[in-house]
Protein backbone atom coordinates (compact mmCIF):
# COMPACT_ATOMS: atom_id res chain seq x y z
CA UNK A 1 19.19 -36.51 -23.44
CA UNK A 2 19.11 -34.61 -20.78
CA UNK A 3 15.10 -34.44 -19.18
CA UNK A 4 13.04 -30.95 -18.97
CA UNK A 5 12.90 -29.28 -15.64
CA UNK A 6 9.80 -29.71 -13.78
CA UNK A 7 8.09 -26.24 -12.73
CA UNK A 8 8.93 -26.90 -8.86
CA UNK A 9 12.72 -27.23 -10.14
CA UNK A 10 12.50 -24.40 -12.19
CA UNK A 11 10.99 -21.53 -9.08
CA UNK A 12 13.75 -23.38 -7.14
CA UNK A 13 16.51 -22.41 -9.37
CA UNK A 14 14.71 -19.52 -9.66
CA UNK A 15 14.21 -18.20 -6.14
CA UNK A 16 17.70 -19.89 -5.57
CA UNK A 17 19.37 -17.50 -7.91
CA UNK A 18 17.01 -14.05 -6.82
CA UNK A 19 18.48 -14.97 -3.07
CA UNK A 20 21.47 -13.99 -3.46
CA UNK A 21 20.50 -10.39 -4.13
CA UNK A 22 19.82 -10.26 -0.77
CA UNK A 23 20.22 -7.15 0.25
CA UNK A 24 20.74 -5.36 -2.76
CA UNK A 25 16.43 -5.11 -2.46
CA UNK A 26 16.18 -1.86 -1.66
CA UNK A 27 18.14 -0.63 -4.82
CA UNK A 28 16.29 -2.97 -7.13
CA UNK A 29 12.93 -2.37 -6.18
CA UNK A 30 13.75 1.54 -5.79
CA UNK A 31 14.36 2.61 -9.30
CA UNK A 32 16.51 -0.10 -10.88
CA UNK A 33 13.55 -2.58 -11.07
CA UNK A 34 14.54 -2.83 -14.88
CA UNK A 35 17.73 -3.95 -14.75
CA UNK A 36 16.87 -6.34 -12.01
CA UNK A 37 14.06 -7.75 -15.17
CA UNK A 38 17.24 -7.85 -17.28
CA UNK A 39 19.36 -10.25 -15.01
CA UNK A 40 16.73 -12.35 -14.92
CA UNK A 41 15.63 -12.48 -18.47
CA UNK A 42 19.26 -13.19 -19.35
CA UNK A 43 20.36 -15.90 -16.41
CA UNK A 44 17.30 -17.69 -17.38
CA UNK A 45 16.77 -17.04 -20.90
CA UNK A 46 16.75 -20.87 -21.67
CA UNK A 47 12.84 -20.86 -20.21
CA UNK A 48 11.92 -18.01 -23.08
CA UNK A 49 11.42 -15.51 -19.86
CA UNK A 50 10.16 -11.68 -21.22
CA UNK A 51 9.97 -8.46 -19.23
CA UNK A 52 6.90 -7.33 -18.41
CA UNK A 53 5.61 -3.66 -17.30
CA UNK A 54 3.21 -2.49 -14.88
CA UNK A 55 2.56 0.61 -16.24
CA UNK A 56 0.13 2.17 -13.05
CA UNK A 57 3.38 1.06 -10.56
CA UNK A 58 5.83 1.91 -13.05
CA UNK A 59 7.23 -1.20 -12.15
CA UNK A 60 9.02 -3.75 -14.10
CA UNK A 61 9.38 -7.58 -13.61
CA UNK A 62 10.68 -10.79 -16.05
CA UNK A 63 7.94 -13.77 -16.28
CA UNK A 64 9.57 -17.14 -16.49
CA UNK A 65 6.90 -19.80 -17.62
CA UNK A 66 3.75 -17.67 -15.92
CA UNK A 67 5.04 -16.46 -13.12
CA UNK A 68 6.54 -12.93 -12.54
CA UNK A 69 9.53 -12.20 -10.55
CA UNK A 70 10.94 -9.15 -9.18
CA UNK A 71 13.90 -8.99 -6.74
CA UNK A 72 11.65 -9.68 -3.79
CA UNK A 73 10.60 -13.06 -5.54
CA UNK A 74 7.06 -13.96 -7.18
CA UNK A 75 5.26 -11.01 -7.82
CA UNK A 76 2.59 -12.60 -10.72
CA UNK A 77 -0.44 -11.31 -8.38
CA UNK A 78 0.93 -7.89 -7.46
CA UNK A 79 0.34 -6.13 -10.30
CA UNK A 80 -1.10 -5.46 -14.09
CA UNK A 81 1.16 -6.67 -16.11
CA UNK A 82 2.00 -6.49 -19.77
CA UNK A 83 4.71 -7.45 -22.14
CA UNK A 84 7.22 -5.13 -22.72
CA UNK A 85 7.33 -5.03 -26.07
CA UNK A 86 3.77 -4.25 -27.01
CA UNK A 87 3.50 -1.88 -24.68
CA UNK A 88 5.94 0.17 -26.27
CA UNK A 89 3.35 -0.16 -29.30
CA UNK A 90 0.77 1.57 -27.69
CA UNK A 91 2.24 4.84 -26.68
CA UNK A 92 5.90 5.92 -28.44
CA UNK A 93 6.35 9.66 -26.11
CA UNK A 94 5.24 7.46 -22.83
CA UNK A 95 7.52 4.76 -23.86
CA UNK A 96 10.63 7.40 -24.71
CA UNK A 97 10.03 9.08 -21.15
CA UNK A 98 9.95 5.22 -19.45
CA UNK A 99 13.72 4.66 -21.38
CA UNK A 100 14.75 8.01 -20.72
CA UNK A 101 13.45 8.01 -16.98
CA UNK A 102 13.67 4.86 -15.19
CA UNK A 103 15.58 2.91 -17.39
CA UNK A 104 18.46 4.84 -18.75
CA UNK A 105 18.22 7.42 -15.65
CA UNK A 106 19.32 10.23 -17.71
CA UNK A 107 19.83 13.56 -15.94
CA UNK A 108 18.15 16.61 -17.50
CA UNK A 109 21.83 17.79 -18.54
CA UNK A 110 21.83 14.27 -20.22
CA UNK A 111 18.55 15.12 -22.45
CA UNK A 112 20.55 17.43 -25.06
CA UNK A 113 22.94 14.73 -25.82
């Protein structure tokens, strides 16, 4: 049986794998901050990570066991953040302008379709 990762080993792997965006920062912390959440919540969906919203930064990030990561790395401090999912509880318009917006970066000649 193979034995549970410690924390320390899991921000390695962690920090480790966020590296090598290195230099693809600007693009992820400019706009594509959700799909950056994504990669992360699927590459280490083994831990039970979930994307998480800062909702006064519009900002989103994927927490792994407590901590919240971003493409510049541990981010748990930096801002208010809530699950994902019940945020989109709370308000359906902000939460179809959020999709439409910033994650599916529709273009107004988009919005008819």
């Amino acid at each position: 049986m193979t034995p549970l990762p410690t924390i320390s080993m899991m921000t390695n792997t962690i920090k480790h794998f966020i590296a090598q965006f290195r230099g693809a920062e600007d693009c992820f912390s400019n706009g594509m901050c959700y799909w950056f959440a994504e990669i992360l919540y699927h590459r280490f969906r083994c831990w039970a990570p979930r994307i998480v919203y800062a909702d006064i930064d519009n900002h989103f990030g994927c927490e792994i066991d407590g901590i919240v990561y971003d493409v510049t790395g541990d981010v748990t401090d930096k801002y208010d953040w809530e699950d994902w999912k019940l945020f989109q509880l709370k308000d359906e318009l902000h939460t179809q302008r959020i999709i439409r917006d910033c994650i599916l970066k529709m273009e107004v000649n988009d919005y008819d379709v």
